[in-house]
PDB file of N, CA and C in Angstrom:
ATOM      1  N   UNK A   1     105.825  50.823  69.084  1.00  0.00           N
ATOM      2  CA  UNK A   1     106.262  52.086  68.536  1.00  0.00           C
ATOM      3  C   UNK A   1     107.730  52.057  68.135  1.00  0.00           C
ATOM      4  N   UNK A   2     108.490  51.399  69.334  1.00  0.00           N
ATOM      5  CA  UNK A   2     110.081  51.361  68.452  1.00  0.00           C
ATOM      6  C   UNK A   2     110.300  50.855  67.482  1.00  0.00           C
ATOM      7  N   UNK A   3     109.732  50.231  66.285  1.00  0.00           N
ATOM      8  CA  UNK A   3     109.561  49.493  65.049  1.00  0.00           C
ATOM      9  C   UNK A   3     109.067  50.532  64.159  1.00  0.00           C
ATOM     10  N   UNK A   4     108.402  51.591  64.384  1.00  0.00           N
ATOM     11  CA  UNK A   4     108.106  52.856  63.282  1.00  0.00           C
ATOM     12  C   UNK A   4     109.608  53.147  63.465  1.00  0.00           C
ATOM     13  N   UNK A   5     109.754  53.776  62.320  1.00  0.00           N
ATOM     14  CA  UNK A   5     110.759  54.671  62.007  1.00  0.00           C
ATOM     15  C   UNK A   5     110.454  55.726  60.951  1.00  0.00           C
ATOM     16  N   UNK A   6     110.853  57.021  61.567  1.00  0.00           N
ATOM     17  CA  UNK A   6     110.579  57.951  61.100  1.00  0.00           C
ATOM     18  C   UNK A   6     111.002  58.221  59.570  1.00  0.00           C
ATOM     19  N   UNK A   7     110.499  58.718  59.149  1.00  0.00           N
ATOM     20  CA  UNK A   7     111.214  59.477  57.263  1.00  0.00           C
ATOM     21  C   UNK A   7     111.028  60.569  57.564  1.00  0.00           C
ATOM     22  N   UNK A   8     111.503  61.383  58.560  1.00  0.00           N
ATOM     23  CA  UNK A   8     111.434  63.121  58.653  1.00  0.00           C
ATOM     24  C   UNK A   8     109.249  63.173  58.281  1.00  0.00           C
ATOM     25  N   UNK A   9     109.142  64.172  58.282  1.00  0.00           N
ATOM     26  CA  UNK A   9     108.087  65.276  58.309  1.00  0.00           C
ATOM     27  C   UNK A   9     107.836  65.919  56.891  1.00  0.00           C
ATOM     28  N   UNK A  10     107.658  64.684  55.622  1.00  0.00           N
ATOM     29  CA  UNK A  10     107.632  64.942  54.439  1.00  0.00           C
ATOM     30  C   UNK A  10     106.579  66.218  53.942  1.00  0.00           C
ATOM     31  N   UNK A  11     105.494  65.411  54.373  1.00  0.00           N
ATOM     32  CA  UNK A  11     104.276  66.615  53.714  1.00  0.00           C
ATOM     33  C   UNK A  11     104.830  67.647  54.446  1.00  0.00           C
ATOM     34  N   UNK A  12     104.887  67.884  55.609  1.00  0.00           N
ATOM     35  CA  UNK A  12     104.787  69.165  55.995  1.00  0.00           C
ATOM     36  C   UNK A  12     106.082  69.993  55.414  1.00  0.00           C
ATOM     37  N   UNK A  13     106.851  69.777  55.350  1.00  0.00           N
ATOM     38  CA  UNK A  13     108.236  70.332  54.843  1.00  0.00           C
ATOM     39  C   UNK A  13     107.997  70.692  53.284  1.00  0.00           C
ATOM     40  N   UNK A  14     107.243  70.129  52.821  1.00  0.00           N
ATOM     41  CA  UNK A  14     106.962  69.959  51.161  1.00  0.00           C
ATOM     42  C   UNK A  14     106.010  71.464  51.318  1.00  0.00           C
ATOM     43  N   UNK A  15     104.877  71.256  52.106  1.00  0.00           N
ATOM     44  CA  UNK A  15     104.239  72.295  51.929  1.00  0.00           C
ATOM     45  C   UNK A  15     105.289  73.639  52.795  1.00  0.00           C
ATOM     46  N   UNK A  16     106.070  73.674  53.248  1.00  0.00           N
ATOM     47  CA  UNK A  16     106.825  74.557  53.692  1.00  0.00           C
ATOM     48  C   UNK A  16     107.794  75.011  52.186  1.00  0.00           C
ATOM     49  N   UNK A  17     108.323  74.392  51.749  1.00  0.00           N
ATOM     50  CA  UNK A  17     108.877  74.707  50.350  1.00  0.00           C
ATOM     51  C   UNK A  17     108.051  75.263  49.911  1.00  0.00           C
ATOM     52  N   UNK A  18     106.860  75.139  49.158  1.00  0.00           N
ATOM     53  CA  UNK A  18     105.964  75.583  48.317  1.00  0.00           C
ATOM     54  C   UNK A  18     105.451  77.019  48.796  1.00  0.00           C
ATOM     55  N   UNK A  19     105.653  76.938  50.197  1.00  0.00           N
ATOM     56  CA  UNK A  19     105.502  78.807  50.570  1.00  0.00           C
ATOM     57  C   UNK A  19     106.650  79.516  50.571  1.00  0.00           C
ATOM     58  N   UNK A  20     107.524  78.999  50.746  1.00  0.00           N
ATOM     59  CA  UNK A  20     108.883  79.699  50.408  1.00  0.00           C
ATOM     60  C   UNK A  20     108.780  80.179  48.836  1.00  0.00           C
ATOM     61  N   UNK A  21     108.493  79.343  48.128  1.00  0.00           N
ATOM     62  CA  UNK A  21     108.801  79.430  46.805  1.00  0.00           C
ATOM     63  C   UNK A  21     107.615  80.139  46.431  1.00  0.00           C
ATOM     64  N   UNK A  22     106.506  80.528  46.494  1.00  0.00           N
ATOM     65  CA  UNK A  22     105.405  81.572  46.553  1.00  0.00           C
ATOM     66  C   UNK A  22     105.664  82.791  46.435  1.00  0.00           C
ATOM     67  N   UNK A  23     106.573  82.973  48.076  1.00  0.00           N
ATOM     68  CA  UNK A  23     106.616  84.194  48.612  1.00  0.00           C
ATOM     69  C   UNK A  23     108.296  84.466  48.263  1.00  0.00           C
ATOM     70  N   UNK A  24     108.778  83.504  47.364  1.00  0.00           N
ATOM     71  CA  UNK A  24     109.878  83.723  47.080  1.00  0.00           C
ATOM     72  C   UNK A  24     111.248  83.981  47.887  1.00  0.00           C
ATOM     73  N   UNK A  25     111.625  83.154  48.990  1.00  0.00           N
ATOM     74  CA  UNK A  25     112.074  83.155  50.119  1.00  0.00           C
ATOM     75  C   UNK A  25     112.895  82.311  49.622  1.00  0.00           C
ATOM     76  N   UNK A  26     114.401  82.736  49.631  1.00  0.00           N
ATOM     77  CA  UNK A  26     115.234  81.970  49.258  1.00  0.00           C
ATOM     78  C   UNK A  26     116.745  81.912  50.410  1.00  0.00           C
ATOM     79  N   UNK A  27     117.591  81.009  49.881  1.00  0.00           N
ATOM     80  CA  UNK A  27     118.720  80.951  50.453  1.00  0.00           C
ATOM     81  C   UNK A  27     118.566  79.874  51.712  1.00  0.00           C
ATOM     82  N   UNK A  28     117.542  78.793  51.610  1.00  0.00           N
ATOM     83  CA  UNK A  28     117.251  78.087  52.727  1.00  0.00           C
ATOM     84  C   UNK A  28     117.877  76.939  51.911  1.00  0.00           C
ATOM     85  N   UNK A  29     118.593  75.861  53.236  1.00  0.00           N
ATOM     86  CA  UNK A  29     119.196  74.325  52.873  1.00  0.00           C
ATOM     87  C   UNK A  29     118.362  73.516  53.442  1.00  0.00           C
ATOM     88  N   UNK A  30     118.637  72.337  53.568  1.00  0.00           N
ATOM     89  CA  UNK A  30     118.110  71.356  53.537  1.00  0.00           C
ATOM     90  C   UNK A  30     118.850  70.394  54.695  1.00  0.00           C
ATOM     91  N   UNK A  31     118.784  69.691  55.616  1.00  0.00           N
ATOM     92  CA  UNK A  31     120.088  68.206  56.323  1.00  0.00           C
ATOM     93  C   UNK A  31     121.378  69.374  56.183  1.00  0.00           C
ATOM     94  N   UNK A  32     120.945  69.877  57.015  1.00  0.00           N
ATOM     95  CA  UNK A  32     122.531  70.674  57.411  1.00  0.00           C
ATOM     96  C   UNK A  32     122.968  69.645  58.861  1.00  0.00           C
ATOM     97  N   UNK A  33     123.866  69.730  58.819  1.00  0.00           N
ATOM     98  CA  UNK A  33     124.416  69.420  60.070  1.00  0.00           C
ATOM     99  C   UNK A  33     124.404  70.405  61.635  1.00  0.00           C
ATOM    100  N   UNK A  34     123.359  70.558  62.262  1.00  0.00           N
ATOM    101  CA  UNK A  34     123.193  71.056  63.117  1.00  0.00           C
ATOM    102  C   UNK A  34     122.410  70.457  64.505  1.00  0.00           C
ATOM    103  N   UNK A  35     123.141  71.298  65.382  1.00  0.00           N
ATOM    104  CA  UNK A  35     121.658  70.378  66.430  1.00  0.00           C
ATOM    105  C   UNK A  35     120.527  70.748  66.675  1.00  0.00           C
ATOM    106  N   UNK A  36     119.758  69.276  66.955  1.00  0.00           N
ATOM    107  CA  UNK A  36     118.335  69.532  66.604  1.00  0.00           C
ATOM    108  C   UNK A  36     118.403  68.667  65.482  1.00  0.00           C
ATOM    109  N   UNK A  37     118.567  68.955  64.504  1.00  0.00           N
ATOM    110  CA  UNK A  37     118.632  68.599  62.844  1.00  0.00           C
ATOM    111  C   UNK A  37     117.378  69.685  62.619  1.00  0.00           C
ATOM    112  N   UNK A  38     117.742  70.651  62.663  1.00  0.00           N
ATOM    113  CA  UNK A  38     116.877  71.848  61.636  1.00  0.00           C
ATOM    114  C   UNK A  38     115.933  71.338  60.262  1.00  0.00           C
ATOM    115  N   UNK A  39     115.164  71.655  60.120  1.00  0.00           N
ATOM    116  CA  UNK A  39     114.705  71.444  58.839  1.00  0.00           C
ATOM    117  C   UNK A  39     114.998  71.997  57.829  1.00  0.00           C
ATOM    118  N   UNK A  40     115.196  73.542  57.898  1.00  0.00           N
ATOM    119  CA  UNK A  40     115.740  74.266  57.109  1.00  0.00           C
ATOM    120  C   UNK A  40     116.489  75.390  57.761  1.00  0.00           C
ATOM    121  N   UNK A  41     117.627  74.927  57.165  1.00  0.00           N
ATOM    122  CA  UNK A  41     119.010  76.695  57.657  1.00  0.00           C
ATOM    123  C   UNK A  41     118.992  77.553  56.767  1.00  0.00           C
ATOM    124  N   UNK A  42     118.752  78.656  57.290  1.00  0.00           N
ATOM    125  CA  UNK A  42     119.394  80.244  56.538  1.00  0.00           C
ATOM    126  C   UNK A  42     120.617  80.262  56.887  1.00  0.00           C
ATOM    127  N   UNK A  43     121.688  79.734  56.291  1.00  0.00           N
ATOM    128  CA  UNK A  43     123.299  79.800  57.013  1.00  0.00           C
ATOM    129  C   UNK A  43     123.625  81.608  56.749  1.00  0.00           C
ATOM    130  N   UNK A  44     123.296  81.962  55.811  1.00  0.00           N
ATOM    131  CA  UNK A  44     123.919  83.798  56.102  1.00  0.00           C
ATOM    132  C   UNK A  44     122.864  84.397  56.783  1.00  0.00           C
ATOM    133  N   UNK A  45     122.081  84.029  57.214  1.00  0.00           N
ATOM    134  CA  UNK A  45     120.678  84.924  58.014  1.00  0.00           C
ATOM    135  C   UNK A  45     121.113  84.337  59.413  1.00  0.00           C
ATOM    136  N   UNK A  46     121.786  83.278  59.529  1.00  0.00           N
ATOM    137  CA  UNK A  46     121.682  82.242  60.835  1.00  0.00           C
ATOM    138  C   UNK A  46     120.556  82.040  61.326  1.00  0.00           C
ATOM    139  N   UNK A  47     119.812  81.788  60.495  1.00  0.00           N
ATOM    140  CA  UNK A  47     117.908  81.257  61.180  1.00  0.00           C
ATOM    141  C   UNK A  47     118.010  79.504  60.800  1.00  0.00           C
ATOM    142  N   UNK A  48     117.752  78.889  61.507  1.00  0.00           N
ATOM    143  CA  UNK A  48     116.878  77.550  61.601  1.00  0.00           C
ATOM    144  C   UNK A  48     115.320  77.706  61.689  1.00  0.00           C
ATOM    145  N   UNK A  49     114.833  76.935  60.621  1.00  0.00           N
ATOM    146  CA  UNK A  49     113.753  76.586  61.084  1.00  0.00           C
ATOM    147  C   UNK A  49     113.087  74.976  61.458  1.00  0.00           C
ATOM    148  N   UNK A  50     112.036  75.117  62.072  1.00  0.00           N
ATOM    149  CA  UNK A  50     111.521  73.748  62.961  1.00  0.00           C
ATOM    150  C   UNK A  50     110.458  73.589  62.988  1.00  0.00           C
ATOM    151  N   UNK A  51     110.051  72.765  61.655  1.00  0.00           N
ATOM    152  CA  UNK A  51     108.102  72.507  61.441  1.00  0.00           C
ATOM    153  C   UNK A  51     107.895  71.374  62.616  1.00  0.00           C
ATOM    154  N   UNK A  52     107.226  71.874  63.488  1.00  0.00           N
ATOM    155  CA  UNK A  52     106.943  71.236  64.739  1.00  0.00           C
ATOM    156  C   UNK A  52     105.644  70.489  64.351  1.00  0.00           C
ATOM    157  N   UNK A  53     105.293  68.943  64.117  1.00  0.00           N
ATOM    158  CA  UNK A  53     103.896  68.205  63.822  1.00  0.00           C
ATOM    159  C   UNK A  53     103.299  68.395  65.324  1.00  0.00           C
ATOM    160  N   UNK A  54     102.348  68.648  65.697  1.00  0.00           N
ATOM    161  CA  UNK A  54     100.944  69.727  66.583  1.00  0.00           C
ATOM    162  C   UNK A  54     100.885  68.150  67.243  1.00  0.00           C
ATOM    163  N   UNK A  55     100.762  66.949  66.741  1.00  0.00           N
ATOM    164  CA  UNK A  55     100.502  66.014  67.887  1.00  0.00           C
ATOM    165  C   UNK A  55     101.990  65.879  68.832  1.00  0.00           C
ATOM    166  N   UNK A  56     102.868  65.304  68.158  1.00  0.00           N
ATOM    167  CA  UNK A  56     104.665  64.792  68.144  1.00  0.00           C
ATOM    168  C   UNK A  56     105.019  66.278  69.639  1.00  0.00           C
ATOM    169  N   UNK A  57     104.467  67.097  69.110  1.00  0.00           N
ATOM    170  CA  UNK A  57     105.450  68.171  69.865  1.00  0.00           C
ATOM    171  C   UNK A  57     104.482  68.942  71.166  1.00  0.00           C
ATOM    172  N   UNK A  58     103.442  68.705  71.018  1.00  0.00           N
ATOM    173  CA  UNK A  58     102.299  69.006  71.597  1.00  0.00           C
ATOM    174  C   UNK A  58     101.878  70.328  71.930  1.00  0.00           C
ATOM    175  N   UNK A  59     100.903  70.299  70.333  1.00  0.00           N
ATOM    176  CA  UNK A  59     100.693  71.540  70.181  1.00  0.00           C
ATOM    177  C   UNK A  59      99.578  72.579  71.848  1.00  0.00           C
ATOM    178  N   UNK A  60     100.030  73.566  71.669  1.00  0.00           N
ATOM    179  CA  UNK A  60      98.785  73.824  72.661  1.00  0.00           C
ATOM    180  C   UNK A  60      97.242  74.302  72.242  1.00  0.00           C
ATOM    181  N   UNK A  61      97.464  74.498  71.117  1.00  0.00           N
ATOM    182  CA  UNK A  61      96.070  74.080  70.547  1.00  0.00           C
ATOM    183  C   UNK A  61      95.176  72.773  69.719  1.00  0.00           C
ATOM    184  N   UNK A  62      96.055  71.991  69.239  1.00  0.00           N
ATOM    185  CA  UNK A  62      95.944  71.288  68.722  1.00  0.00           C
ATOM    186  C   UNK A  62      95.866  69.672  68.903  1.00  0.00           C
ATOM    187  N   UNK A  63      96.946  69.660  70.138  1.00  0.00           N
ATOM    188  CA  UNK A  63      97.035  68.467  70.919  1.00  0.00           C
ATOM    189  C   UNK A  63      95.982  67.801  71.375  1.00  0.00           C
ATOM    190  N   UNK A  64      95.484  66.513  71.527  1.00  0.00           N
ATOM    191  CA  UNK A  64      94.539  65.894  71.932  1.00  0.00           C
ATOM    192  C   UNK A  64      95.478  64.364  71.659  1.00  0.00           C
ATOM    193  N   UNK A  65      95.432  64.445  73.539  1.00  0.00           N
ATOM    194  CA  UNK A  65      96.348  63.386  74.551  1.00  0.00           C
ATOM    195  C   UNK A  65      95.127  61.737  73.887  1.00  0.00           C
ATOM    196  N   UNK A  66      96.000  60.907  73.623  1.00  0.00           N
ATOM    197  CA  UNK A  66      95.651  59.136  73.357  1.00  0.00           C
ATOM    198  C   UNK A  66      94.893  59.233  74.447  1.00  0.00           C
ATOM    199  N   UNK A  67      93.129  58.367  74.285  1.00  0.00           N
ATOM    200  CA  UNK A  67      92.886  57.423  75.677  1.00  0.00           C
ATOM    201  C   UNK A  67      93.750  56.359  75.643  1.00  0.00           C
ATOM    202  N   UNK A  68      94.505  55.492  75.081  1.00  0.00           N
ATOM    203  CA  UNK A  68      95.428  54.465  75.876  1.00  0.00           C
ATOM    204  C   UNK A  68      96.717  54.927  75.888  1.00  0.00           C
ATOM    205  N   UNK A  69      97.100  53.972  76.864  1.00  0.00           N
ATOM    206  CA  UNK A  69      98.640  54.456  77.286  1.00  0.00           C
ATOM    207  C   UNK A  69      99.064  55.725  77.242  1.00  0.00           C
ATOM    208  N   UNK A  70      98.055  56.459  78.206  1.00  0.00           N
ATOM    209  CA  UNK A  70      98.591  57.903  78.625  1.00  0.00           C
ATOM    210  C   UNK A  70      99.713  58.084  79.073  1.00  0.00           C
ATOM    211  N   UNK A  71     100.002  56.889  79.679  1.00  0.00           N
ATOM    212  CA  UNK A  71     101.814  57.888  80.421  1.00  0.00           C
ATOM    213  C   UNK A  71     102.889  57.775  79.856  1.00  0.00           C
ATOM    214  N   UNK A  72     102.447  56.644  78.429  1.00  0.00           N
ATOM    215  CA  UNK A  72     103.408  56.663  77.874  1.00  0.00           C
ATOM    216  C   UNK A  72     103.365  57.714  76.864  1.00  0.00           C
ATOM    217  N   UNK A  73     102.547  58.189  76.190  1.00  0.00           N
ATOM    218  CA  UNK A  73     102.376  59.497  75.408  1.00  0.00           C
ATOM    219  C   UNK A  73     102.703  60.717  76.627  1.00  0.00           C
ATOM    220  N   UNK A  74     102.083  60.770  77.492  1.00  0.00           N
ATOM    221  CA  UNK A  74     102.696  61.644  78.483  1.00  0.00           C
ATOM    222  C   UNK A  74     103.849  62.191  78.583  1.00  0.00           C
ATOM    223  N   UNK A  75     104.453  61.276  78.936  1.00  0.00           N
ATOM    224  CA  UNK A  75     106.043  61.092  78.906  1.00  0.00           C
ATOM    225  C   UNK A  75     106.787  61.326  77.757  1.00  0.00           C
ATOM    226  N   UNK A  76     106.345  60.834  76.719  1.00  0.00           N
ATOM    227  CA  UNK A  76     106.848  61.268  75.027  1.00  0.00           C
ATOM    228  C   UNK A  76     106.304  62.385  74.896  1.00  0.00           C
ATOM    229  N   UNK A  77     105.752  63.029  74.851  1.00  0.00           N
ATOM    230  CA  UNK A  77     105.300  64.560  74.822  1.00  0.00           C
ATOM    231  C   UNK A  77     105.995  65.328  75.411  1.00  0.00           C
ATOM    232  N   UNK A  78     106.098  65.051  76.816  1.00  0.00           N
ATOM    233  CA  UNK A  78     106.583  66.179  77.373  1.00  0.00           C
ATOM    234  C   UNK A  78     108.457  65.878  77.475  1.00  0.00           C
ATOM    235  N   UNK A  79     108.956  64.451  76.808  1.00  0.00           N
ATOM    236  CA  UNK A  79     110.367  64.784  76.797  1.00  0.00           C
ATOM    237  C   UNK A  79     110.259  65.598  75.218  1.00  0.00           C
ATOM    238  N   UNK A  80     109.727  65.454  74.365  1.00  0.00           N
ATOM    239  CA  UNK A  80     109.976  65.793  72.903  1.00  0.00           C
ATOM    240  C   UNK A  80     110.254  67.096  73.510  1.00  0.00           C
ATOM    241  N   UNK A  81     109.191  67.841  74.184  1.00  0.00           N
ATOM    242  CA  UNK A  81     108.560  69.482  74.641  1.00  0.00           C
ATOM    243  C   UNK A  81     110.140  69.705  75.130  1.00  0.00           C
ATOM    244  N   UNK A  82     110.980  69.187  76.346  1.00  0.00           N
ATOM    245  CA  UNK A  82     112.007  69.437  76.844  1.00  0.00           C
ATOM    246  C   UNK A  82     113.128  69.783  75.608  1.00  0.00           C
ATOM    247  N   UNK A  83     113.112  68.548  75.016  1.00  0.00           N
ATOM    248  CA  UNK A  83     114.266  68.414  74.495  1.00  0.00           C
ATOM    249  C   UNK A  83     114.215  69.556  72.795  1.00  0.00           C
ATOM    250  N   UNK A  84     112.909  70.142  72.530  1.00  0.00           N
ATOM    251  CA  UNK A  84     112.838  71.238  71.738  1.00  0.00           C
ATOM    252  C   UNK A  84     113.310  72.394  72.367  1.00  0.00           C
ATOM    253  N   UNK A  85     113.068  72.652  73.889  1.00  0.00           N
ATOM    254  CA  UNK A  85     113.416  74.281  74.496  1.00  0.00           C
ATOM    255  C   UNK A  85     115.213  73.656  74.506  1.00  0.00           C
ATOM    256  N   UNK A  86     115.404  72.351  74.773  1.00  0.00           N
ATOM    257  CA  UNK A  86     117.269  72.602  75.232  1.00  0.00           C
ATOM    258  C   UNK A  86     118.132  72.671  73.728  1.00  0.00           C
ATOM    259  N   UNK A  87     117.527  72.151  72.644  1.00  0.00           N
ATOM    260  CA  UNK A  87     117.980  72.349  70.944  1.00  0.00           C
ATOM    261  C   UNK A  87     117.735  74.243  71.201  1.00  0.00           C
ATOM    262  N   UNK A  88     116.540  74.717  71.506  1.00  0.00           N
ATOM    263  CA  UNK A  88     116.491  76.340  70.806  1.00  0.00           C
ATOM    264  C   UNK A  88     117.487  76.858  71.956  1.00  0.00           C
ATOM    265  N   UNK A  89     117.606  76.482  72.689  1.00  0.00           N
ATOM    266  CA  UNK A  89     118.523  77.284  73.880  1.00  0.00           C
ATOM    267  C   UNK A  89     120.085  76.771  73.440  1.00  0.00           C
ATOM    268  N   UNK A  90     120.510  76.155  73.063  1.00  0.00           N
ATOM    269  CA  UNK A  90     121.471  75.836  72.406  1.00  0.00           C
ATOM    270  C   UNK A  90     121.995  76.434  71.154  1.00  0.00           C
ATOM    271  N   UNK A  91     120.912  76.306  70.238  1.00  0.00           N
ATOM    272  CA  UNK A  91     121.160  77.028  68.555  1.00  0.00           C
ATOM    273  C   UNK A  91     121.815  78.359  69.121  1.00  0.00           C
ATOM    274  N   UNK A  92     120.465  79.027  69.976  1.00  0.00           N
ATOM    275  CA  UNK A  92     120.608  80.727  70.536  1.00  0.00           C
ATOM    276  C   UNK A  92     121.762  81.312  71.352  1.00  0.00           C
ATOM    277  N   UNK A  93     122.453  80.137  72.039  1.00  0.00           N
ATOM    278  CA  UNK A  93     123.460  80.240  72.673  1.00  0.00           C
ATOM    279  C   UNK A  93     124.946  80.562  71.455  1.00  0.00           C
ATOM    280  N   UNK A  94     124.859  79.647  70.417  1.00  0.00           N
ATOM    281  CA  UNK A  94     125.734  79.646  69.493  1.00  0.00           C
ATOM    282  C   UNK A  94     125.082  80.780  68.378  1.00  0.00           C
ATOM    283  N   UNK A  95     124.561  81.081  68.444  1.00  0.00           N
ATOM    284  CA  UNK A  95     123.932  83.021  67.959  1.00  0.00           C
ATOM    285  C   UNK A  95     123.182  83.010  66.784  1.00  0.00           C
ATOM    286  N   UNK A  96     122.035  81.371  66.554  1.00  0.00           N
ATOM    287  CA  UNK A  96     121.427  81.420  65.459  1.00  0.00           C
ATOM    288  C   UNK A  96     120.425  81.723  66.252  1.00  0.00           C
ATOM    289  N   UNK A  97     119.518  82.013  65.330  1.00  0.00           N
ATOM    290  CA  UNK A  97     117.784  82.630  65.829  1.00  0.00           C
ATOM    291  C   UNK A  97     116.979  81.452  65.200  1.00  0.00           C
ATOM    292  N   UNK A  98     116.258  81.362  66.065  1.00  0.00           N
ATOM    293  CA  UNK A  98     115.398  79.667  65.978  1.00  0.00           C
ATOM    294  C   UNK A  98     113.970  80.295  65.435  1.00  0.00           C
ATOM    295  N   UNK A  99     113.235  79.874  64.618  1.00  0.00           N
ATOM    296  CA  UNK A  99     111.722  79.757  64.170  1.00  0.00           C
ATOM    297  C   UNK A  99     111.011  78.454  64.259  1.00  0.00           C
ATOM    298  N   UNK A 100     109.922  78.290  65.098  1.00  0.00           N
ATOM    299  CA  UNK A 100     109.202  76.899  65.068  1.00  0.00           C
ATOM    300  C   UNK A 100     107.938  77.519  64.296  1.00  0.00           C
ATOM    301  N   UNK A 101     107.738  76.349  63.814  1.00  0.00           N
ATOM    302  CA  UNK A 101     106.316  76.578  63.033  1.00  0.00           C
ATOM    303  C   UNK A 101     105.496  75.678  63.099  1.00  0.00           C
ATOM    304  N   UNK A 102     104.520  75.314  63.693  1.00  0.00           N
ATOM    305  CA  UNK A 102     103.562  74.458  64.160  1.00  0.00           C
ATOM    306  C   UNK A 102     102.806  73.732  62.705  1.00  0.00           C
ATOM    307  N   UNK A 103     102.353  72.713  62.610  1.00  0.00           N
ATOM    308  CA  UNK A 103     101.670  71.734  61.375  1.00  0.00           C
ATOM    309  C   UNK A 103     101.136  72.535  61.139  1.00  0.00           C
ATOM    310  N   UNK A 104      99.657  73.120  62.253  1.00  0.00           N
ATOM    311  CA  UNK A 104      99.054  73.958  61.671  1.00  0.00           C
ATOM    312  C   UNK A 104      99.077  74.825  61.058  1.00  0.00           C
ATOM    313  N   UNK A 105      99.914  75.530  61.036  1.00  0.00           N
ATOM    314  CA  UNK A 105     100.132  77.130  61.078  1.00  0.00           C
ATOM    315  C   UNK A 105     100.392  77.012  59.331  1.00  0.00           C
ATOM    316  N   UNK A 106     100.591  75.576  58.502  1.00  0.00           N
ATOM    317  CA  UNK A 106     100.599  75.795  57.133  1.00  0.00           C
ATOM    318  C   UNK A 106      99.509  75.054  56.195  1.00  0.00           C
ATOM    319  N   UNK A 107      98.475  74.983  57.170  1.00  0.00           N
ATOM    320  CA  UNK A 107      96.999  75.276  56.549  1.00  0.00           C
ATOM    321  C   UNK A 107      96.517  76.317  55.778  1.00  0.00           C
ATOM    322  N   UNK A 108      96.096  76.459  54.469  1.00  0.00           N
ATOM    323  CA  UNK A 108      95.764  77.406  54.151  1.00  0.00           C
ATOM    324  C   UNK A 108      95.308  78.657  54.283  1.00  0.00           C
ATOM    325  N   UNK A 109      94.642  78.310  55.156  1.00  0.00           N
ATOM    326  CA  UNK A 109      94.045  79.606  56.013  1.00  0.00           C
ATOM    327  C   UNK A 109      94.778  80.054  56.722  1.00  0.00           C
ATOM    328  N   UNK A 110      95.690  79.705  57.214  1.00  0.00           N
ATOM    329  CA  UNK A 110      97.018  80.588  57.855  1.00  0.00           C
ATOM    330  C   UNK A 110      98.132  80.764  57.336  1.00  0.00           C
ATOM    331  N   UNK A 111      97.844  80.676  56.028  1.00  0.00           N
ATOM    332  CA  UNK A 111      99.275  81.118  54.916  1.00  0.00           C
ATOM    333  C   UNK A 111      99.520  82.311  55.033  1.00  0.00           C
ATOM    334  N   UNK A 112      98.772  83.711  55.326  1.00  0.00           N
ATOM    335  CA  UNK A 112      99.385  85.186  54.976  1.00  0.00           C
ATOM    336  C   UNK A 112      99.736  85.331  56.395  1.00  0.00           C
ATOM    337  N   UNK A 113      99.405  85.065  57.459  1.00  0.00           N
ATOM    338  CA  UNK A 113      99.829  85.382  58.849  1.00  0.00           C
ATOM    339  C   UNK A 113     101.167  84.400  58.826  1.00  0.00           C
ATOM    340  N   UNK A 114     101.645  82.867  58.201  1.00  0.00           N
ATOM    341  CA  UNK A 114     103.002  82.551  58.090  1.00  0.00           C
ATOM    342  C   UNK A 114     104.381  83.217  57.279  1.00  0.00           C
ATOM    343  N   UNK A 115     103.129  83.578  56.482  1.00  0.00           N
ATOM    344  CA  UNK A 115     104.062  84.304  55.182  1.00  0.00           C
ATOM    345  C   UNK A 115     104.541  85.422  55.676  1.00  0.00           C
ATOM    346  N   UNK A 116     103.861  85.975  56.724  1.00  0.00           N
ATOM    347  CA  UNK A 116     104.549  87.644  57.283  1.00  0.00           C
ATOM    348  C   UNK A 116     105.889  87.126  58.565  1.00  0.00           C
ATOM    349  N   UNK A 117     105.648  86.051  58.974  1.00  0.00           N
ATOM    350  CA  UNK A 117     106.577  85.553  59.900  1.00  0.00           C
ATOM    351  C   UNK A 117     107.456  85.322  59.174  1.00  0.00           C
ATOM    352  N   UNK A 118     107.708  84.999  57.841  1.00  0.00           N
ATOM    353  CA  UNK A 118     108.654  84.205  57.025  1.00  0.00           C
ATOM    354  C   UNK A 118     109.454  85.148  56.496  1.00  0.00           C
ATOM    355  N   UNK A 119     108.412  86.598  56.448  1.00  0.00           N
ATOM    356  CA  UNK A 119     108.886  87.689  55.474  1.00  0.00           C
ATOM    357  C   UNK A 119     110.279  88.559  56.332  1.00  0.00           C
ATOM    358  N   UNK A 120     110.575  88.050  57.542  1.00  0.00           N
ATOM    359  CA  UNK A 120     111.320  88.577  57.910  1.00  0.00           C
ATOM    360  C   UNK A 120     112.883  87.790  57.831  1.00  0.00           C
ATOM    361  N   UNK A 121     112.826  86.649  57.318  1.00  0.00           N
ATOM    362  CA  UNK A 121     113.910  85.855  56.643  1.00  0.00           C
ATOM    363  C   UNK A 121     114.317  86.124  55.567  1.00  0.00           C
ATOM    364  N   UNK A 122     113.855  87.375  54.758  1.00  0.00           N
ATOM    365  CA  UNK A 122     114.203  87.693  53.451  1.00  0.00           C
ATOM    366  C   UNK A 122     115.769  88.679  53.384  1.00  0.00           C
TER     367      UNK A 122
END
């Protein structure tokens, strides 16, 4: 596994643009410099958002744990899980308001229930 290297969370971020730009949701950046590394900042709204991938972050619906090398997915799961609550407790501390948004949640079928979460970034 230490030989993958990540390229960020392309599709999902792509399809996160494309609902922004739908629902016409603007004023979001891109690689801001923040911790965590946000996916996307509202710098005058102070919102971050954080497309969380449902395996990587472990979704609670979605998750379904490897049969091999459980403890090592174990263990990677549940530090990712840690180290997401000490990034949002951090952002919130410095007075941005954090949004996670799960892989799923930008399935089609859950586009108007995201889009109303989103609608409050306007």
């Amino acid at each position: 596994m230490a030989a993958v290297r990540s390229q960020a969370n392309r599709t999902t971020e792509l399809r996160l643009i494309t609902l922004f730009r739908r629902w016409r949701i603007s004023g979001w950046r891109r690689k801001q410099k923040l911790i965590g590394k946000p996916d996307f900042v509202f710098r005058h709204k102070r919102v971050v958002v954080f497309v969380d991938g449902c395996f990587w972050h472990g979704c609670p619906s979605c998750y379904r744990r490897p049969s091999s090398h459980r403890a090592y997915w174990d263990t990677k799961v549940r530090t990712n899980k840690a180290r997401d609550r000490l990034v949002t407790q951090r952002l919130h501390s410095s007075g941005w308001r954090v949004l996670r948004i799960w892989e799923h949640e930008l399935r089609p079928r859950n586009e108007a229930r995201l889009a109303r979460r989103l609608e409050r970034l306007r």
